[in-house]
Protein backbone atom coordinates (compact mmCIF):
# COMPACT_ATOMS: atom_id res chain seq x y z
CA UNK A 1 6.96 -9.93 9.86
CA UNK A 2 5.08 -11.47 7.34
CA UNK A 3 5.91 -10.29 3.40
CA UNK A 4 2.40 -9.91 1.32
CA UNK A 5 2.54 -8.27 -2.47
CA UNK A 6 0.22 -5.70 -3.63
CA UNK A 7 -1.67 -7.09 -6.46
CA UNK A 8 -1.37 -3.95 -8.77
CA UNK A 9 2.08 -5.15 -9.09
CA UNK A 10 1.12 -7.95 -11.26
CA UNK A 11 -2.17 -6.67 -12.75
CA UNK A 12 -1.94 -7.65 -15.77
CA UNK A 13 -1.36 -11.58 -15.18
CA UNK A 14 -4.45 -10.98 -13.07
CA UNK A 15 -6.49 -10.03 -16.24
CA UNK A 16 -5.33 -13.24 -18.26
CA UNK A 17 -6.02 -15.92 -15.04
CA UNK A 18 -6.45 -14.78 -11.72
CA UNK A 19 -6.83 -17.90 -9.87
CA UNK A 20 -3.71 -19.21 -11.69
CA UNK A 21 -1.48 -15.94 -10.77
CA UNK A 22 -2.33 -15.47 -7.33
CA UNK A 23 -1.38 -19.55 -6.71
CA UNK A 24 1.79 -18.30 -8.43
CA UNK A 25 2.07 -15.89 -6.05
CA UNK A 26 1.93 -18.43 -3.35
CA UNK A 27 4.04 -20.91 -4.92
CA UNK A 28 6.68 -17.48 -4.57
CA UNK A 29 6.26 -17.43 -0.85
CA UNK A 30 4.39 -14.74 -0.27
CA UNK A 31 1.77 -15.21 2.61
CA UNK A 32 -0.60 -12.74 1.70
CA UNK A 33 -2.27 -10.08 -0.89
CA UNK A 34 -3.29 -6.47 -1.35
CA UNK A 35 -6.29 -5.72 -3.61
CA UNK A 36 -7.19 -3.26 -5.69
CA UNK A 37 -9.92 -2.71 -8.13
CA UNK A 38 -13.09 -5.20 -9.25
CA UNK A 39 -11.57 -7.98 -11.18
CA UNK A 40 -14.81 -10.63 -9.65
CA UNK A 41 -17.41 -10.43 -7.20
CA UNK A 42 -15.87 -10.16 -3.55
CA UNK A 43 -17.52 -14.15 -3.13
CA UNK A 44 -15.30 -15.18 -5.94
CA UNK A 45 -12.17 -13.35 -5.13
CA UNK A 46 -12.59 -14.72 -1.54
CA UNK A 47 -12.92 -18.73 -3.03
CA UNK A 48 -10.23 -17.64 -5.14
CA UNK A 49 -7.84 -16.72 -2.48
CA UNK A 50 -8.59 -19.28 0.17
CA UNK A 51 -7.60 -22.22 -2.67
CA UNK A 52 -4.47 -19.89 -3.09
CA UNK A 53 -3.90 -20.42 0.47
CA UNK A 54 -3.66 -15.99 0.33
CA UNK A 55 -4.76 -13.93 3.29
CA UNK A 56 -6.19 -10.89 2.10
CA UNK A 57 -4.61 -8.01 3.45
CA UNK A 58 -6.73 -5.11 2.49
CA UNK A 59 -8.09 -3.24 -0.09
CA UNK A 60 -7.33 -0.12 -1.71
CA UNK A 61 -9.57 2.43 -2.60
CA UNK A 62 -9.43 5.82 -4.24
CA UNK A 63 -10.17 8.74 -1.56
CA UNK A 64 -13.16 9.62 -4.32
CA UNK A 65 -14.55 5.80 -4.32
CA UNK A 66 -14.19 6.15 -0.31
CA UNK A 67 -15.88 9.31 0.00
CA UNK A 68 -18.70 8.90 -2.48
CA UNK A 69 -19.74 5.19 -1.41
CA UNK A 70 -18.42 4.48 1.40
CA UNK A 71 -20.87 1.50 1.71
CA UNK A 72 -20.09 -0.16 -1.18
CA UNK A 73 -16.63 -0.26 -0.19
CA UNK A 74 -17.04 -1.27 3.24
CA UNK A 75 -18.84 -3.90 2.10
CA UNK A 76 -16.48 -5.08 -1.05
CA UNK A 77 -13.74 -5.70 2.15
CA UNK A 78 -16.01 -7.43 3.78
CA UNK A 79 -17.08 -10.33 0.96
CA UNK A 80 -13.55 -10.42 0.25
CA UNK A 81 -12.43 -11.39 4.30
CA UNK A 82 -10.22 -8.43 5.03
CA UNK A 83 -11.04 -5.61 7.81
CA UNK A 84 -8.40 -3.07 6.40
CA UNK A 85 -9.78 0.17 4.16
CA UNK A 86 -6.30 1.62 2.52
CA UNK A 87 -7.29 5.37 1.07
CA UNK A 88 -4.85 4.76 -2.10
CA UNK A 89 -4.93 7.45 -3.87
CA UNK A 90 -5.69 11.71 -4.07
CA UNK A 91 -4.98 14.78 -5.07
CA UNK A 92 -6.02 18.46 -4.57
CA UNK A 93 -7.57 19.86 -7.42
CA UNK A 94 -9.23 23.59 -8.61
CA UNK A 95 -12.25 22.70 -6.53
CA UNK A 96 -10.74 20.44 -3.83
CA UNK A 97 -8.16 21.72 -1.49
CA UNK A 98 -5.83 19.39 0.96
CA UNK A 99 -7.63 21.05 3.98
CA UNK A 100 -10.93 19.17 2.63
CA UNK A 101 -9.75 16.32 1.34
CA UNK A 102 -8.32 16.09 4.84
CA UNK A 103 -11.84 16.89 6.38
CA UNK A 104 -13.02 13.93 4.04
CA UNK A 105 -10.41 11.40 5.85
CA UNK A 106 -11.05 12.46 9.11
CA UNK A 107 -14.71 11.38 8.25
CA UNK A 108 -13.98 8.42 6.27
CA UNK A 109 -11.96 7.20 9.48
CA UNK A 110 -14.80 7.68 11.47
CA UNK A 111 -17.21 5.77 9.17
CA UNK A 112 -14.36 2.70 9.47
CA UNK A 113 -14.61 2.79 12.86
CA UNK A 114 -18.10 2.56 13.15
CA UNK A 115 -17.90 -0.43 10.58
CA UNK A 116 -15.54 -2.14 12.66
CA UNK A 117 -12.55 -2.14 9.89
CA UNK A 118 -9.45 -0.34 10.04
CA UNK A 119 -8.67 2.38 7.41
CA UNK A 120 -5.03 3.49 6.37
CA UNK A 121 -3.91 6.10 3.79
CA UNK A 122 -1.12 5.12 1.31
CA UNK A 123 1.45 8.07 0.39
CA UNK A 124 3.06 9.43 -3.21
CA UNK A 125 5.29 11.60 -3.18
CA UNK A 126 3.11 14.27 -3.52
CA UNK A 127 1.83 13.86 0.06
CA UNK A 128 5.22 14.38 0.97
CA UNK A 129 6.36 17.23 -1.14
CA UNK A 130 3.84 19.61 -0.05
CA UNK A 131 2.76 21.18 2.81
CA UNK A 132 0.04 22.21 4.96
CA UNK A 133 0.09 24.46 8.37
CA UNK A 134 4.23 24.48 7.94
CA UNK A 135 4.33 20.41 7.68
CA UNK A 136 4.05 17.48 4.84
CA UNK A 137 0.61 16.90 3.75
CA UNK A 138 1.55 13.19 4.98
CA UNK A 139 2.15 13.93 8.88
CA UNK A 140 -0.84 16.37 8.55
CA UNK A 141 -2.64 12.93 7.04
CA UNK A 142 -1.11 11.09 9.99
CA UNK A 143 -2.77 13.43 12.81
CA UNK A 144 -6.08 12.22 11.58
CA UNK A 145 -5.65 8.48 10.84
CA UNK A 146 -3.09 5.67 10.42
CA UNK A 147 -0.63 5.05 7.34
CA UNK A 148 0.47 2.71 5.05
CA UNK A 149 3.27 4.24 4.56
CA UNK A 150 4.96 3.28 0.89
CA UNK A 151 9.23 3.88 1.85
CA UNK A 152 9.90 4.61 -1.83
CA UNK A 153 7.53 7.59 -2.07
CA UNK A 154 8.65 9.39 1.13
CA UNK A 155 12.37 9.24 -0.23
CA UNK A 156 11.14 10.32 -3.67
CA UNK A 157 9.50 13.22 -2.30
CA UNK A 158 12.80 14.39 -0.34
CA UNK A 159 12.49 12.55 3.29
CA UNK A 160 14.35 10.27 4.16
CA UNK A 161 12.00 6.95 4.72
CA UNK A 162 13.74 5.45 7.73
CA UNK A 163 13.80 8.16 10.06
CA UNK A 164 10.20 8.85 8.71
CA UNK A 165 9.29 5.98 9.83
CA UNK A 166 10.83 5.73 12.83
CA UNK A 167 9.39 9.46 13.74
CA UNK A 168 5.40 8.23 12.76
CA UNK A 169 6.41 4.31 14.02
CA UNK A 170 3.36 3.84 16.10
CA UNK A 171 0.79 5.51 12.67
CA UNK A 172 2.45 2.59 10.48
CA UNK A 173 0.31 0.24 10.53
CA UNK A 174 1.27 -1.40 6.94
CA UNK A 175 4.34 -0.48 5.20
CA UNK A 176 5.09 -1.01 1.49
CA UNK A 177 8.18 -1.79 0.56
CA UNK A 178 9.50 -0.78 -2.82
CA UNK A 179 12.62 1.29 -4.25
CA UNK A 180 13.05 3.68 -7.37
CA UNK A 181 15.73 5.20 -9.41
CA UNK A 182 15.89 9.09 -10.85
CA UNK A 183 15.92 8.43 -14.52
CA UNK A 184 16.32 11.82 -15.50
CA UNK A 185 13.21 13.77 -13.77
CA UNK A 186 10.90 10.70 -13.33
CA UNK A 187 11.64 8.52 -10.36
CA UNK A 188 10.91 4.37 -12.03
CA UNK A 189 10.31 1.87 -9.33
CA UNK A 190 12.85 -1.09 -9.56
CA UNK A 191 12.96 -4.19 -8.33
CA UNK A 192 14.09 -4.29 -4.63
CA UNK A 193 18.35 -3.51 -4.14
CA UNK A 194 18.26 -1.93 -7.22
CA UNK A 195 17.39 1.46 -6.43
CA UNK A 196 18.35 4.43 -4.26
CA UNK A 197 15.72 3.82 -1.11
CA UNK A 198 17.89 2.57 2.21
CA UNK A 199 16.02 -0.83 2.49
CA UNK A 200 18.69 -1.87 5.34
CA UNK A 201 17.92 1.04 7.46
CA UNK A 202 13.88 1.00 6.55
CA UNK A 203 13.97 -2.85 7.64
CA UNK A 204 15.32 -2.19 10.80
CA UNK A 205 12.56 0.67 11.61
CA UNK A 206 10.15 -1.68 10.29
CA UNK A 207 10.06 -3.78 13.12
CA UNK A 208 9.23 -0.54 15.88
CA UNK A 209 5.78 -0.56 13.91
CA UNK A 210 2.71 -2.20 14.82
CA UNK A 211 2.85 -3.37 11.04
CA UNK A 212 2.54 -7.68 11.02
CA UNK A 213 3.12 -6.87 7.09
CA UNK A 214 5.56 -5.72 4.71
CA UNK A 215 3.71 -5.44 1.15
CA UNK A 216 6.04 -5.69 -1.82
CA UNK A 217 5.24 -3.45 -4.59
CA UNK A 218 6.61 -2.32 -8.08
CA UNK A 219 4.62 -0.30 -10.06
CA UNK A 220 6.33 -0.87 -12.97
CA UNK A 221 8.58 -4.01 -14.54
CA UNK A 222 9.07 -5.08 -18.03
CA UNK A 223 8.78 -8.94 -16.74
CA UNK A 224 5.94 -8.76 -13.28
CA UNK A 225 6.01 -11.92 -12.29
CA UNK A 226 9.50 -12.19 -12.35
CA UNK A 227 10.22 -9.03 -10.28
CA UNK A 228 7.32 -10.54 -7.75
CA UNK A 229 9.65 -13.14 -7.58
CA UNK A 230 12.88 -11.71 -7.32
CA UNK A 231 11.89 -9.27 -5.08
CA UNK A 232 10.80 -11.64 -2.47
CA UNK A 233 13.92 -13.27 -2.26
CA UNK A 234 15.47 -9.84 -2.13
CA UNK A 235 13.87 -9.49 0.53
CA UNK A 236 13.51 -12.64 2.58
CA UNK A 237 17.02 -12.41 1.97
CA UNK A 238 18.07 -9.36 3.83
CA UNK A 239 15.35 -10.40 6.90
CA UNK A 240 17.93 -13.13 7.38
């Protein structure tokens, strides 16, 4: 499998020089990239990863951005040479229940399809915690439309991620691979070994998943870069 790192990891290198950090992602070993947000125009960030020598995974978007313009995101993947959609981010609210944000999804799917790109949704905790019709929010997620399912957020919200995994294998079709640590009430994401996720066990699932990726991620670090780095090794370590 081949190990890509979600640029949000290392955002804000990417707001000093982001031609400079993504070749220092490359230089790391790390074959490919996750977007998020509008640092340039999809032409530039395209130039910009091909002289990396970066594939470009796919892009997240925010289940509002997906659902109000679906267009302009469709076509931000496009200029930017990936065919993967990744819902990143949502969360019911006083005038938006699960049931239609799930509607939403099921029709944002649909949309990719007809586009001719793929579309994934990307799990918290949250998606995990609660429930809907006597199951997670996330399988209820996963009846509709593929995952990326992020390991470190499943075991946060009470699952254990391997035999998650294992259960929705064949839904997984990129899986990001971080780890955390209860401090207190707040789960902080750590660098890779250094946290409470089974990484051994997740590993081994891994590979019963149409997944060709596993996307480093740490929300959080003191020193980014350094993390990318480490956690890399961490991990091309325990691939063998």
């Amino acid at each position: 499998m081949k190990i890509g790192l979600q640029l949000y990891s290392i955002r804000d290198s990417l707001g000093l020089d982001y031609l400079a950090t993504l070749q220092q992602v490359r230089q790391m070993g790390y074959s490919g990239v996750e977007l998020f947000g509008e640092h340039h125009s999809g032409a530039d960030t395209k130039a910009m990863l091909e002289t990396s020598g970066l594939v470009s995974i796919a892009h997240h978007f925010t289940f509002d951005q997906l659902r109000s313009d679906f267009a302009a995101c469709a076509g931000r993947a496009k200029e930017i040479g990936t065919d993967f959609l990744v819902c990143a981010w949502s969360m019911p609210s006083e005038t938006l229940g699960w049931q239609e944000i799930l509607n939403g999804l099921s029709e944002i799917a649909q949309k990719a399809q007809q586009a001719n790109l793929r579309f994934a949704y990307h799990n918290h905790d949250h998606e995990i915690r609660q429930t809907l019709n006597n199951t997670s929010v996330m399988e209820q997620i996963l009846l509709l439309t593929n995952g990326e399912i992020d390991v470190a957020w499943v075991h946060a919200g009470g699952q254990n991620p391997a035999v998650f995994l294992e259960q929705h294998a064949q839904k997984a079709h990129l899986l990001h691979i971080k780890d955390v640590l209860l401090e207190g009430e707040t789960w902080q994401t750590v660098e890779l070994g250094h946290g409470t996720v089974p990484l051994s066990e997740v590993l081994q699932v891994a590979l019963k998943t149409p997944s060709e990726w596993l996307i480093v991620e740490q929300d959080h670090s003191p020193d980014p870069l350094g993390s990318a780095e480490r956690n890399i090794q961490w991990l091309k370590a325990a691939l063998g």
